[in-house]
C-alpha atoms as a PDB file:
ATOM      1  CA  UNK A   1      65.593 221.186  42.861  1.00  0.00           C
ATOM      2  CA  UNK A   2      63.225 218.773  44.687  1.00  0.00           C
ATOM      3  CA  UNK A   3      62.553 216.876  41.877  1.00  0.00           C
ATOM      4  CA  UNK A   4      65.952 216.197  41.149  1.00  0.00           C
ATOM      5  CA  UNK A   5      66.782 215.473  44.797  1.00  0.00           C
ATOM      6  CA  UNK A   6      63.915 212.590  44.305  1.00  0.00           C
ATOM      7  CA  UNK A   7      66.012 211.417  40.958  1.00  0.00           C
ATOM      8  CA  UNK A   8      69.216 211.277  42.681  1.00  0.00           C
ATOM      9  CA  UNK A   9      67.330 209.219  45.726  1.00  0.00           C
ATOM     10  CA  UNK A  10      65.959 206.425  42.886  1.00  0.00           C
ATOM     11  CA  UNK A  11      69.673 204.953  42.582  1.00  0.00           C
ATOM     12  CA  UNK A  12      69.978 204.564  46.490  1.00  0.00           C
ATOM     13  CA  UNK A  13      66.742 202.710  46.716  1.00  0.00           C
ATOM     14  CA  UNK A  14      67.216 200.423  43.826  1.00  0.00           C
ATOM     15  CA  UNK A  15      70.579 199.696  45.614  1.00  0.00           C
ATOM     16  CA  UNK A  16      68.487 199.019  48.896  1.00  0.00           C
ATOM     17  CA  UNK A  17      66.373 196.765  47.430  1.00  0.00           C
ATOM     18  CA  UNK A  18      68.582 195.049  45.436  1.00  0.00           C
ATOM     19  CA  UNK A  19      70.422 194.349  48.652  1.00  0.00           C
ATOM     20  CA  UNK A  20      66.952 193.047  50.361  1.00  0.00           C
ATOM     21  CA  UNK A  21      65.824 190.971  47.125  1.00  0.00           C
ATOM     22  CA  UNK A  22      69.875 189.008  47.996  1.00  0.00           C
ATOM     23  CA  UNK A  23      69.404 188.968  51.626  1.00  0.00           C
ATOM     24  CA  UNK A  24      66.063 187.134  50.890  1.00  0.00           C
ATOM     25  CA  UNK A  25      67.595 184.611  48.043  1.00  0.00           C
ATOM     26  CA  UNK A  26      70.294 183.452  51.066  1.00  0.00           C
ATOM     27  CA  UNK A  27      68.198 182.974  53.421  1.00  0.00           C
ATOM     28  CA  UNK A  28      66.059 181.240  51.303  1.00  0.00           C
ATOM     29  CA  UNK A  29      69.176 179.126  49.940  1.00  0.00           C
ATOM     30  CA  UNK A  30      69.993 178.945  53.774  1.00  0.00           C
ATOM     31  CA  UNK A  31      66.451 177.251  54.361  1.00  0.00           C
ATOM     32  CA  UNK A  32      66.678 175.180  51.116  1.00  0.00           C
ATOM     33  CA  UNK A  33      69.937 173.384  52.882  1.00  0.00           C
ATOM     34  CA  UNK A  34      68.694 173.282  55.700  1.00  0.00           C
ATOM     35  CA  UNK A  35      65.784 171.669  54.613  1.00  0.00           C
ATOM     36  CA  UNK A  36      67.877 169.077  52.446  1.00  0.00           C
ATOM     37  CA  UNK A  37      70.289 168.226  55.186  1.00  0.00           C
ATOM     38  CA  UNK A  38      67.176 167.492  57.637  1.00  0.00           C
ATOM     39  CA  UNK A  39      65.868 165.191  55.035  1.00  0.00           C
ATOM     40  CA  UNK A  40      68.918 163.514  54.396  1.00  0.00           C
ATOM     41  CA  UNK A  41      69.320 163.249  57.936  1.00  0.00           C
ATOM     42  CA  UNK A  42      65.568 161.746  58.496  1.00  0.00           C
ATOM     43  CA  UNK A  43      66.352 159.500  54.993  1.00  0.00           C
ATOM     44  CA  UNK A  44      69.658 158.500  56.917  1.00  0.00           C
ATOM     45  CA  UNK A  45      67.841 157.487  59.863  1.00  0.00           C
ATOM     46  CA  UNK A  46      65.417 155.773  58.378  1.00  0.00           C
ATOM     47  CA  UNK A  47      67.542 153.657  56.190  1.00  0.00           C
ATOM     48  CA  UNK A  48      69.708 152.688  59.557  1.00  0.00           C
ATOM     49  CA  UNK A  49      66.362 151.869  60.886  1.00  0.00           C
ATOM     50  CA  UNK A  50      65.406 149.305  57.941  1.00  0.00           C
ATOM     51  CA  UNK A  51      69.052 147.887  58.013  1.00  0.00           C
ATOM     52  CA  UNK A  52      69.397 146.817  61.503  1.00  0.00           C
ATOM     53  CA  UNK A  53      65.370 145.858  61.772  1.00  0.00           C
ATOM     54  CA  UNK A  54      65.211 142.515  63.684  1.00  0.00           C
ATOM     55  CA  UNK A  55      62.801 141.558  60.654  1.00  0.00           C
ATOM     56  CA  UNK A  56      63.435 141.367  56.984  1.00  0.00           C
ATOM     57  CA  UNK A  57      62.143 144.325  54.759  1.00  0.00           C
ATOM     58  CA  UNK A  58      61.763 144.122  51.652  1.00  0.00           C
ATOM     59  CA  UNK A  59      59.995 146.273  48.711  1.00  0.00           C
ATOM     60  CA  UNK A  60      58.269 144.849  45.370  1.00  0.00           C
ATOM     61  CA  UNK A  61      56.906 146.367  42.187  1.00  0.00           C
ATOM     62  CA  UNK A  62      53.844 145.415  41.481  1.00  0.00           C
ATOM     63  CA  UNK A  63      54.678 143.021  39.198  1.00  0.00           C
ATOM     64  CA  UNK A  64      56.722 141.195  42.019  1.00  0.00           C
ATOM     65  CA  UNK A  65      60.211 142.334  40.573  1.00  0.00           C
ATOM     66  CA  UNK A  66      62.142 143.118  43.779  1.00  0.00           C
ATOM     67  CA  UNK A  67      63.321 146.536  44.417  1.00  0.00           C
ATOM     68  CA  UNK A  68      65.083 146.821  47.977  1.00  0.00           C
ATOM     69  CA  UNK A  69      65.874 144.233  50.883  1.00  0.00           C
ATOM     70  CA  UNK A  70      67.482 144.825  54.146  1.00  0.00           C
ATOM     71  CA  UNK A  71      70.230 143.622  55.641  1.00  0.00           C
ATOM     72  CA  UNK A  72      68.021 140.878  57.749  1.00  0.00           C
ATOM     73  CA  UNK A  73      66.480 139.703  54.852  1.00  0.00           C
ATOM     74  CA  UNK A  74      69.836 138.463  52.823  1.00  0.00           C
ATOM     75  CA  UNK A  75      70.505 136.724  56.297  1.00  0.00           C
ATOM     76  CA  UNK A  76      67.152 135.000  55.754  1.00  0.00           C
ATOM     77  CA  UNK A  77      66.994 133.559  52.456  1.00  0.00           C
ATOM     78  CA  UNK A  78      71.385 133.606  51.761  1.00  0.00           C
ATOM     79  CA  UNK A  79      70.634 135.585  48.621  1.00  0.00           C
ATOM     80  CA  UNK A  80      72.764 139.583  48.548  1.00  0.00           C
ATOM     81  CA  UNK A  81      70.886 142.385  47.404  1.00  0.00           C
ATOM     82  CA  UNK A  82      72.320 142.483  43.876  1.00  0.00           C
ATOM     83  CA  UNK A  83      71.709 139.196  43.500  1.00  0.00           C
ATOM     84  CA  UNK A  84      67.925 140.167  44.484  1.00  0.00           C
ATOM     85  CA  UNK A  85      66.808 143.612  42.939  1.00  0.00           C
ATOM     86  CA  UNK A  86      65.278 142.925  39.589  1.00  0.00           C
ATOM     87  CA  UNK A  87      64.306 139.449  39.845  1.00  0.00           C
ATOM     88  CA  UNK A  88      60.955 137.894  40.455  1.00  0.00           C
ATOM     89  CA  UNK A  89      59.749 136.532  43.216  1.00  0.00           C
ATOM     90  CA  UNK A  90      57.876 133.643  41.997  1.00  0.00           C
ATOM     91  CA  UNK A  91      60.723 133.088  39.507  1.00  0.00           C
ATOM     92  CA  UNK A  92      63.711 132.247  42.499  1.00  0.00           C
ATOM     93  CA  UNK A  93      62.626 128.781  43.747  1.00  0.00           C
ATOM     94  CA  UNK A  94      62.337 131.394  47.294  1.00  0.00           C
ATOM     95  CA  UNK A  95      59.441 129.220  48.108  1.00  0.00           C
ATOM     96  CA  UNK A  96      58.609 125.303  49.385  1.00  0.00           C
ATOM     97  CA  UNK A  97      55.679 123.725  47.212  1.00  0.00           C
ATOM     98  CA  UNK A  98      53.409 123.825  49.798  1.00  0.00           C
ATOM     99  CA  UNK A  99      53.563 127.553  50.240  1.00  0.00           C
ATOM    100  CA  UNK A 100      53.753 128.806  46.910  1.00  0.00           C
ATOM    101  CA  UNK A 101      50.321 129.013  45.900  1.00  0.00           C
ATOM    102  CA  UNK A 102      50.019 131.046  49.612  1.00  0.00           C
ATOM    103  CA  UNK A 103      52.089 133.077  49.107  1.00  0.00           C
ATOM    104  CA  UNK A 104      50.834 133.749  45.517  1.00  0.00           C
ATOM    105  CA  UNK A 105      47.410 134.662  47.369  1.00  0.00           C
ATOM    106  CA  UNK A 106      48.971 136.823  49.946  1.00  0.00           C
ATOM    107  CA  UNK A 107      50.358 139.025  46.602  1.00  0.00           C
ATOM    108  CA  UNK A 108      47.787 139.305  44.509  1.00  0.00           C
ATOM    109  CA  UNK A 109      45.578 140.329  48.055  1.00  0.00           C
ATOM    110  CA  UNK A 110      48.692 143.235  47.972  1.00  0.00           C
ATOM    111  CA  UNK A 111      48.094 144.127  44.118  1.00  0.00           C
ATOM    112  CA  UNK A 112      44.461 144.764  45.140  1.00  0.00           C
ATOM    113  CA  UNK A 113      45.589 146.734  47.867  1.00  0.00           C
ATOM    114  CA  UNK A 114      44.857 144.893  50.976  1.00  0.00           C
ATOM    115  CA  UNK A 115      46.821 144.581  53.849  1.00  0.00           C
ATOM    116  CA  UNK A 116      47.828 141.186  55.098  1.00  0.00           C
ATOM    117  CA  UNK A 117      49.182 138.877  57.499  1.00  0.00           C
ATOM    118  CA  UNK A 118      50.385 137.824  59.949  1.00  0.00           C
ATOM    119  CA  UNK A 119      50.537 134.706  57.619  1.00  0.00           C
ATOM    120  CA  UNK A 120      52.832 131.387  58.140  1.00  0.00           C
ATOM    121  CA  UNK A 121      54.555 130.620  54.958  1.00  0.00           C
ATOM    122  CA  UNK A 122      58.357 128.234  54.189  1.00  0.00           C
ATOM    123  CA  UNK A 123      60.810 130.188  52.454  1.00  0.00           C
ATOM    124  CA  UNK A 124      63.616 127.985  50.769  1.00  0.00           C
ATOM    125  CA  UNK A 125      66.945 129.472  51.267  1.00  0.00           C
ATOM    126  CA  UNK A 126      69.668 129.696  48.415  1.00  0.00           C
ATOM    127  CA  UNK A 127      71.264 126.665  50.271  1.00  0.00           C
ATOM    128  CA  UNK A 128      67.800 125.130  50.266  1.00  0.00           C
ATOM    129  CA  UNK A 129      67.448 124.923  53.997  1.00  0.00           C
ATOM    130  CA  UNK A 130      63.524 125.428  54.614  1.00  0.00           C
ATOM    131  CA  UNK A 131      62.743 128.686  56.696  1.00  0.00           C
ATOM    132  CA  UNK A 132      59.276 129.005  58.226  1.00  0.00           C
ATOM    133  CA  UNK A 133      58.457 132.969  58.042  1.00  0.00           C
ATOM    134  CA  UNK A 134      55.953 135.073  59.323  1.00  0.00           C
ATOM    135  CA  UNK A 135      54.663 137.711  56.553  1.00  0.00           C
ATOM    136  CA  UNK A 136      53.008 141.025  56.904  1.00  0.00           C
ATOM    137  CA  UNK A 137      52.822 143.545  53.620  1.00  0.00           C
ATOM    138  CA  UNK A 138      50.841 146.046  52.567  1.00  0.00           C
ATOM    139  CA  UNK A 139      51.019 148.440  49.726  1.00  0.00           C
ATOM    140  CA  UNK A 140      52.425 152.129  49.995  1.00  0.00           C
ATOM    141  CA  UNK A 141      53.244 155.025  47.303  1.00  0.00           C
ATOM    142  CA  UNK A 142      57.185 154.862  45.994  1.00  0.00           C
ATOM    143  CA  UNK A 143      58.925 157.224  43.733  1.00  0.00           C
ATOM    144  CA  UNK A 144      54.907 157.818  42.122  1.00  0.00           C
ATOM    145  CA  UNK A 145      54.329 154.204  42.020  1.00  0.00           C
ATOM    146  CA  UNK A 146      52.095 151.525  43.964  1.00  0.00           C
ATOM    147  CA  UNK A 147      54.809 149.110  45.450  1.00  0.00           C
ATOM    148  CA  UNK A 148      54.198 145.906  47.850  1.00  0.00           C
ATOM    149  CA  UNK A 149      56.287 146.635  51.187  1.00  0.00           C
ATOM    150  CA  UNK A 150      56.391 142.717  53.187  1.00  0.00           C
ATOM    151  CA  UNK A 151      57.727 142.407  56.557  1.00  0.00           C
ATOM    152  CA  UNK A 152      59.443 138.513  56.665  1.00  0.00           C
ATOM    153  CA  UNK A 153      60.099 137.118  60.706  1.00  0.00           C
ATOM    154  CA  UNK A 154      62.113 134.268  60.790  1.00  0.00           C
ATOM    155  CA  UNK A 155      60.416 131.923  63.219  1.00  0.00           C
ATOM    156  CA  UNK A 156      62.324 128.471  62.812  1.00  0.00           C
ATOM    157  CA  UNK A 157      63.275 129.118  66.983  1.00  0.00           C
ATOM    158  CA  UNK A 158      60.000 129.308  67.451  1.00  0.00           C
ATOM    159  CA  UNK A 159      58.439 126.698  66.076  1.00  0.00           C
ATOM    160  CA  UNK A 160      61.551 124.435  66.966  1.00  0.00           C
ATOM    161  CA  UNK A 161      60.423 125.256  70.504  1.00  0.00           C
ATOM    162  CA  UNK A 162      56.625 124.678  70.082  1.00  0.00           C
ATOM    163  CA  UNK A 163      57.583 121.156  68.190  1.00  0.00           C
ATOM    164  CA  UNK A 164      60.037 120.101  71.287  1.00  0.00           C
ATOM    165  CA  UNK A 165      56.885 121.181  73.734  1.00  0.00           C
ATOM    166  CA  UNK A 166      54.801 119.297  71.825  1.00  0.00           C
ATOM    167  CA  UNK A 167      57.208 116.346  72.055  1.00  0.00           C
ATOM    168  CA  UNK A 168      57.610 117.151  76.074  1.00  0.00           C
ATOM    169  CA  UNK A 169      53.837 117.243  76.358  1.00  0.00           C
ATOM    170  CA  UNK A 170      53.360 114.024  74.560  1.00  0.00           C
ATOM    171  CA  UNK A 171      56.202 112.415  76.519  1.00  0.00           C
ATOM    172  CA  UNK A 172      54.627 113.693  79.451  1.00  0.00           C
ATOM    173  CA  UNK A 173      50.790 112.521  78.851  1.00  0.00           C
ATOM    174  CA  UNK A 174      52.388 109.000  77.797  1.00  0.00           C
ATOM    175  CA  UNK A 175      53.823 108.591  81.517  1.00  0.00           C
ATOM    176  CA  UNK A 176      50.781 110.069  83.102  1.00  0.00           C
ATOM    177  CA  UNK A 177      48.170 107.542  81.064  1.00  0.00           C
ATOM    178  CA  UNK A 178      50.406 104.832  81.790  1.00  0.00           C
ATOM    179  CA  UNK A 179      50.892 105.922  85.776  1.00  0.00           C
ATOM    180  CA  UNK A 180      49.561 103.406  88.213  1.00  0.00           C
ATOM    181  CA  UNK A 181      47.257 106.001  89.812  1.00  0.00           C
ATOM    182  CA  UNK A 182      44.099 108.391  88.777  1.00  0.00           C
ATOM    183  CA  UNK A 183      44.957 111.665  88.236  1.00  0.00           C
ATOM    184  CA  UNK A 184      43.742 115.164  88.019  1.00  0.00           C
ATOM    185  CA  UNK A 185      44.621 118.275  86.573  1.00  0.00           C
ATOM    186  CA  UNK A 186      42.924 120.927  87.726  1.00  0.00           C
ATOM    187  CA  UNK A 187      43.196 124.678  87.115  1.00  0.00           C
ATOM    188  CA  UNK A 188      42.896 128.182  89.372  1.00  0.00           C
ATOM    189  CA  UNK A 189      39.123 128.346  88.418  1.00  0.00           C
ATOM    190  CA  UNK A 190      38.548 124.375  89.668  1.00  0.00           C
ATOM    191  CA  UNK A 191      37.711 123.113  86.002  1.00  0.00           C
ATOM    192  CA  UNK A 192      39.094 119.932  85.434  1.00  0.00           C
ATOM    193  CA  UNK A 193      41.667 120.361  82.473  1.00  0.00           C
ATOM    194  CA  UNK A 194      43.448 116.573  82.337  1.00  0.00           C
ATOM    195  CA  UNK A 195      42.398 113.621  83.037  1.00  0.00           C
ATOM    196  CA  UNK A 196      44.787 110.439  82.875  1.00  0.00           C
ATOM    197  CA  UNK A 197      43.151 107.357  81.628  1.00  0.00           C
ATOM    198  CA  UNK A 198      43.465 105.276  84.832  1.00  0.00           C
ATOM    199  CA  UNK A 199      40.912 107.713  86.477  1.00  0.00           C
ATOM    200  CA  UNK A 200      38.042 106.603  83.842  1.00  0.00           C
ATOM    201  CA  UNK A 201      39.121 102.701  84.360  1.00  0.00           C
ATOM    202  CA  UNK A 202      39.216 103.671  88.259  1.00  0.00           C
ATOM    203  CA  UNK A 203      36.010 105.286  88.689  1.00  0.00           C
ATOM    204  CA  UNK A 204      34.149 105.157  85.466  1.00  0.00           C
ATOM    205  CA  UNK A 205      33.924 109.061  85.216  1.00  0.00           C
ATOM    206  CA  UNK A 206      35.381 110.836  81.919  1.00  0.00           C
ATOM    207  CA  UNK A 207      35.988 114.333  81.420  1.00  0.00           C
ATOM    208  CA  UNK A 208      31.967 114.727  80.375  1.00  0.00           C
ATOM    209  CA  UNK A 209      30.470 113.613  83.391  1.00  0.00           C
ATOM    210  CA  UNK A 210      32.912 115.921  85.675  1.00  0.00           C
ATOM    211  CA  UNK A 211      33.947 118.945  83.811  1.00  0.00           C
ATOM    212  CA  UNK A 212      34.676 120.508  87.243  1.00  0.00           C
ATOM    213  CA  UNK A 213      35.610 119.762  90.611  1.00  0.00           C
ATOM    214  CA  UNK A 214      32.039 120.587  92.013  1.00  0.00           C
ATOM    215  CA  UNK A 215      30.545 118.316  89.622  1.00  0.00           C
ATOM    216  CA  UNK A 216      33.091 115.382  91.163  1.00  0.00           C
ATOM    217  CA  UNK A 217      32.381 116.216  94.597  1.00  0.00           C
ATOM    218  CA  UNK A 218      28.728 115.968  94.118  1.00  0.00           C
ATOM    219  CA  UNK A 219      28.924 112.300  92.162  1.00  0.00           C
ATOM    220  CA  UNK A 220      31.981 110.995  94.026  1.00  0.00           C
ATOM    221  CA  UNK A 221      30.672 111.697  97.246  1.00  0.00           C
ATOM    222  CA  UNK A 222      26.369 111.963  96.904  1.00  0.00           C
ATOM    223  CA  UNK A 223      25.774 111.621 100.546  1.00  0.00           C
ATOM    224  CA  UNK A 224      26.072 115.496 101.560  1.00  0.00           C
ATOM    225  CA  UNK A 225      27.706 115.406 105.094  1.00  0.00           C
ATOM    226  CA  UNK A 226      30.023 113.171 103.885  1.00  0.00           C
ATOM    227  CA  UNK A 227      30.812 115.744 101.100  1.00  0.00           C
ATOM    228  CA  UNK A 228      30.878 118.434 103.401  1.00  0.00           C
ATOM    229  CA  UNK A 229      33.856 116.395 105.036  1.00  0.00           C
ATOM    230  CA  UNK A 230      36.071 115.964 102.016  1.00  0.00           C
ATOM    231  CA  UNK A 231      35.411 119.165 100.578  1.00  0.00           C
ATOM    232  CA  UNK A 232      36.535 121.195 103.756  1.00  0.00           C
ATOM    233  CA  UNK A 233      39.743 118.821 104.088  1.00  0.00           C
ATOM    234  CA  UNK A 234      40.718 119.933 100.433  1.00  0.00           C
ATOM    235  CA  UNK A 235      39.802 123.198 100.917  1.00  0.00           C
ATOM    236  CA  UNK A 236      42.100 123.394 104.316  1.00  0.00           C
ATOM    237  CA  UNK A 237      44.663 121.176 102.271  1.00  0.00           C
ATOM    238  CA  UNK A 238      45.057 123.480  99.795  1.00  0.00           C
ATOM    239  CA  UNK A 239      44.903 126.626 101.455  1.00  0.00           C
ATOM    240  CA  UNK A 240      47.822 125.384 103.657  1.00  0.00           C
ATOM    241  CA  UNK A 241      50.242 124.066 101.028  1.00  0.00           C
ATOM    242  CA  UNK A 242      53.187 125.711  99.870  1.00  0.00           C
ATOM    243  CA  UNK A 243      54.125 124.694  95.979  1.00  0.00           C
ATOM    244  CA  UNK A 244      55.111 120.999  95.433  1.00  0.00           C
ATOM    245  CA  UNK A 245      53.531 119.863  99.081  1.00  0.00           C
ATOM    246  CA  UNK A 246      51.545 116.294  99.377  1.00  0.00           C
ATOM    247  CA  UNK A 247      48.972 116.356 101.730  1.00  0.00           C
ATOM    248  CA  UNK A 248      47.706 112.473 101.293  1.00  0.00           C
ATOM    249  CA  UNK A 249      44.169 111.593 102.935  1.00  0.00           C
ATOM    250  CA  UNK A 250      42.099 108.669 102.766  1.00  0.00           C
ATOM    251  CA  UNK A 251      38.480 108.408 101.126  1.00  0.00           C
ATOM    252  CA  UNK A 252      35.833 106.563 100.076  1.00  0.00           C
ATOM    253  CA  UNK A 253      34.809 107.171  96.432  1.00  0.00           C
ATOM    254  CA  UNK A 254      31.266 106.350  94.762  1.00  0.00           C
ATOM    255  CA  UNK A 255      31.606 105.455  91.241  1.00  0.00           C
ATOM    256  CA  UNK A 256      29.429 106.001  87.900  1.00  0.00           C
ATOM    257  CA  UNK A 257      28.386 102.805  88.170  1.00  0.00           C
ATOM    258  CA  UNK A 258      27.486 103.068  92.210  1.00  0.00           C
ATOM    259  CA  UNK A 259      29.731 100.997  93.952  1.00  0.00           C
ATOM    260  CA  UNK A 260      32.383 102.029  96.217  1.00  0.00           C
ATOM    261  CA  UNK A 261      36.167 102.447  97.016  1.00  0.00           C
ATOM    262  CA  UNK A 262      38.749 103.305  99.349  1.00  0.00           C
ATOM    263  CA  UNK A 263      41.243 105.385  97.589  1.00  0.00           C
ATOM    264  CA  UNK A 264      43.988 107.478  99.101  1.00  0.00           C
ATOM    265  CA  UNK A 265      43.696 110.712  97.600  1.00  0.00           C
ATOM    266  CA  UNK A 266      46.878 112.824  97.437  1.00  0.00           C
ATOM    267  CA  UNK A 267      46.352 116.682  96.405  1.00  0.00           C
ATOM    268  CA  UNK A 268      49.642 118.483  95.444  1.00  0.00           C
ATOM    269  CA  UNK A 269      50.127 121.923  94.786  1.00  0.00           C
ATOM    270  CA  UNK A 270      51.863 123.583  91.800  1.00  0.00           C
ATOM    271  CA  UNK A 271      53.554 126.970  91.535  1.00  0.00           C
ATOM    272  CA  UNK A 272      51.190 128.140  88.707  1.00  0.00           C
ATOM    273  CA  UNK A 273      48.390 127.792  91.713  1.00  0.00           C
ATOM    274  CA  UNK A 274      46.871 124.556  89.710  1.00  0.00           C
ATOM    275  CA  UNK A 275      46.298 121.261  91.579  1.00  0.00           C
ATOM    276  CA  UNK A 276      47.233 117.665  90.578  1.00  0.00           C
ATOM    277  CA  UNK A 277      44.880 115.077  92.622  1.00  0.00           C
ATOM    278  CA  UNK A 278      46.458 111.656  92.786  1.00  0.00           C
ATOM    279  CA  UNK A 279      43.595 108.526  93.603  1.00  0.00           C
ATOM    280  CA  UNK A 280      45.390 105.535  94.415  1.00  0.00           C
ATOM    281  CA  UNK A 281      42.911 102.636  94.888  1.00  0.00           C
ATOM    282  CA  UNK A 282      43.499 100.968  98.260  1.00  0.00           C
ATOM    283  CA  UNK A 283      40.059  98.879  98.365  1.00  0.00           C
ATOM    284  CA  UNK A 284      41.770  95.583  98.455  1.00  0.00           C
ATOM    285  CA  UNK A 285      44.256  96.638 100.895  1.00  0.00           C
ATOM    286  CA  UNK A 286      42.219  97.481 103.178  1.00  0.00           C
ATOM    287  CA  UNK A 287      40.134  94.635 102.591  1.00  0.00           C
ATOM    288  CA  UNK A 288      43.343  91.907 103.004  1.00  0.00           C
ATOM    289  CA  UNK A 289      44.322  94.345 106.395  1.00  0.00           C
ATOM    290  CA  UNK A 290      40.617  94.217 107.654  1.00  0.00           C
ATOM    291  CA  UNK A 291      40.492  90.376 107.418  1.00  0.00           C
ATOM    292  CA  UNK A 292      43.926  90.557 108.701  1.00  0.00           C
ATOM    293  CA  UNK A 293      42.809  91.809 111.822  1.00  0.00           C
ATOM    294  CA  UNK A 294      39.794  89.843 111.667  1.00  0.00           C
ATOM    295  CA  UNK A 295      41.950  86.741 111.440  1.00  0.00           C
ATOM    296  CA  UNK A 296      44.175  87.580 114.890  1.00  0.00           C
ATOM    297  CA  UNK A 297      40.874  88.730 116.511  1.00  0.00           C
ATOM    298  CA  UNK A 298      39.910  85.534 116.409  1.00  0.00           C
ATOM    299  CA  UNK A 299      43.334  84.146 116.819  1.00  0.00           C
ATOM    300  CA  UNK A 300      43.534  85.957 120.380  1.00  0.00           C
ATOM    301  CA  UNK A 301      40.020  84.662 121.194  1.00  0.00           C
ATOM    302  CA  UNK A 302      41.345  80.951 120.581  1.00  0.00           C
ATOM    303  CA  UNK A 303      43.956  81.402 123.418  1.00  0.00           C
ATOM    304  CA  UNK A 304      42.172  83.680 125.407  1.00  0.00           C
ATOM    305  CA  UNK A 305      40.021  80.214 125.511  1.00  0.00           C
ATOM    306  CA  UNK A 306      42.498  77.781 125.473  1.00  0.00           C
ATOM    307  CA  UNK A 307      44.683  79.654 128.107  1.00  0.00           C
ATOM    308  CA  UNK A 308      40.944  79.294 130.831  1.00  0.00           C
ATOM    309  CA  UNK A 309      39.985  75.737 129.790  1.00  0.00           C
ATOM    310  CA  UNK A 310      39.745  73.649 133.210  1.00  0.00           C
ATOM    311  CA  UNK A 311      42.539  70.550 133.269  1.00  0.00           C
ATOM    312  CA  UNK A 312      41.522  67.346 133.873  1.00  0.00           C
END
């Protein structure tokens, strides 16, 4: 009997594992889905990511045949995508002359595996405006082959903006050579960074002999308690004065070549804590007001004189 109690169990426990064995196949279908949908979610997310990058992506075979761009990068060189996946690189007219051997450097670096950039190259667009570009790439595993990934910044603001400094600086050093005045620029750590022509033709010192504003105190001014002087009035001067004060005082100068002048020396204060020292040369003004005074000195003598002379 007990052996046939066992046989009539076997049925019952091929049932129950039967039952286990499907249990087990959903929930590893239930895993398998859930496992697709969270890569399609983190492929989702990533391709949103690579659309709406503020840079231009783009993905090459090793041969240089395109094989994705982004959304920034048919805003960058006016070609679509279709028109772009297949074709070669070096075979669009994508690039100016003078950047297409770079650029042909920067690839084969990629083919060879190395990482590069940032690198400045011109892009020519399909409407053959030039666009200077910033490049980055670098070479990653795709669908079990080596592909070039290249990271493309448009920088035409930028360099538009460096080229109108540029202008703005040379307009700017054109007025301050010209100015009637010496003048100098110097920085938060007292080095002397400008120095306007007139302040060599004033005082025979270039930017060699006085690098730094202890260097001109000690050659403008050798006698030391006169230095002492001018260097506490600057000192107080600037301490003092807000951004964009003048605090004018008068000076006498010695210069490379030893003599002497009277210059009135104007320090004014900028917001970026540099200084701008103005030198206006007022040695022959004060010479004309000196003989000036010499002149009615003597004038007031004369009728001091003629006013007591006895009458006859």
């Amino acid at each position: 009997m007990k052996g046939e109690s066992g046989r009539d169990r076997e049925p019952f426990e091929k049932i129950s594992d039967l039952k286990r064995k499907i249990k087990e196949l959903e929930e590893s279908e239930a895993g398998r889905r859930r496992s697709e949908e969270a890569l399609k979610e983190a492929g989702d997310s990533l391709r949103a990511c690579l659309e709406n990058a503020p840079d231009g992506v783009y993905m090459m075979d090793m041969e240089g045949n395109f094989l994705y761009g982004n959304r920034k990068s048919e805003e960058i060189i006016g070609y679509s995508r279709d028109e772009l996946i297949g074709r070669n690189f070096l075979e669009m007219n994508l690039l100016s002359e003078a950047s297409f051997l770079k650029a042909d450097e920067l690839f084969q670096a990629s083919m060879e595996g190395k990482p590069t950039g940032p690198d400045e190259i011109e892009l020519v667009s399909r409407d053959g405006r030039p666009v200077p570009v910033e490049v980055n790439t670098s070479v990653a595993q795709y669908m079990g082959q080596r592909v070039v990934i290249g990271f493309v910044r448009d920088i035409t603001s930028r360099k538009r903006a460096a080229q109108e400094i540029l202008l703005e600086k040379e307009k700017l050093n054109t007025l301050l050579d010209n100015a009637p005045f010496g003048m100098l620029l110097v920085d938060r750590e007292d080095r002397i960074v400008y120095m306007n022509t007139h302040f060599t033709d004033l005082f025979g010192y270039d930017m060699s002999d006085v690098p730094d504003v202890g260097t001109w105190y000690s050659k403008a001014y050798p006698d030391a308690r006169y230095r002492d002087t001018v260097t506490a009035a600057a000192k107080e001067d600037l301490e003092a004065a807000n951004p964009g004060a003048r605090k004018p005082r008068v000076f006498t100068v010695t210069c490379k070549d030893g003599t002497e002048k009277v210059v009135n020396l104007i320090m004014s204060v900028l917001a970026s804590g540099d200084y701008l020292m103005s030198c206006e040369d007022i040695t022959e003004m004060r010479r004309l007001e000196s003989q000036l005074r010499h002149a009615q000195k003597m004038e007031s003598i004369g009728t001091l004189a003629g006013g007591h002379r006895p009458r006859l």
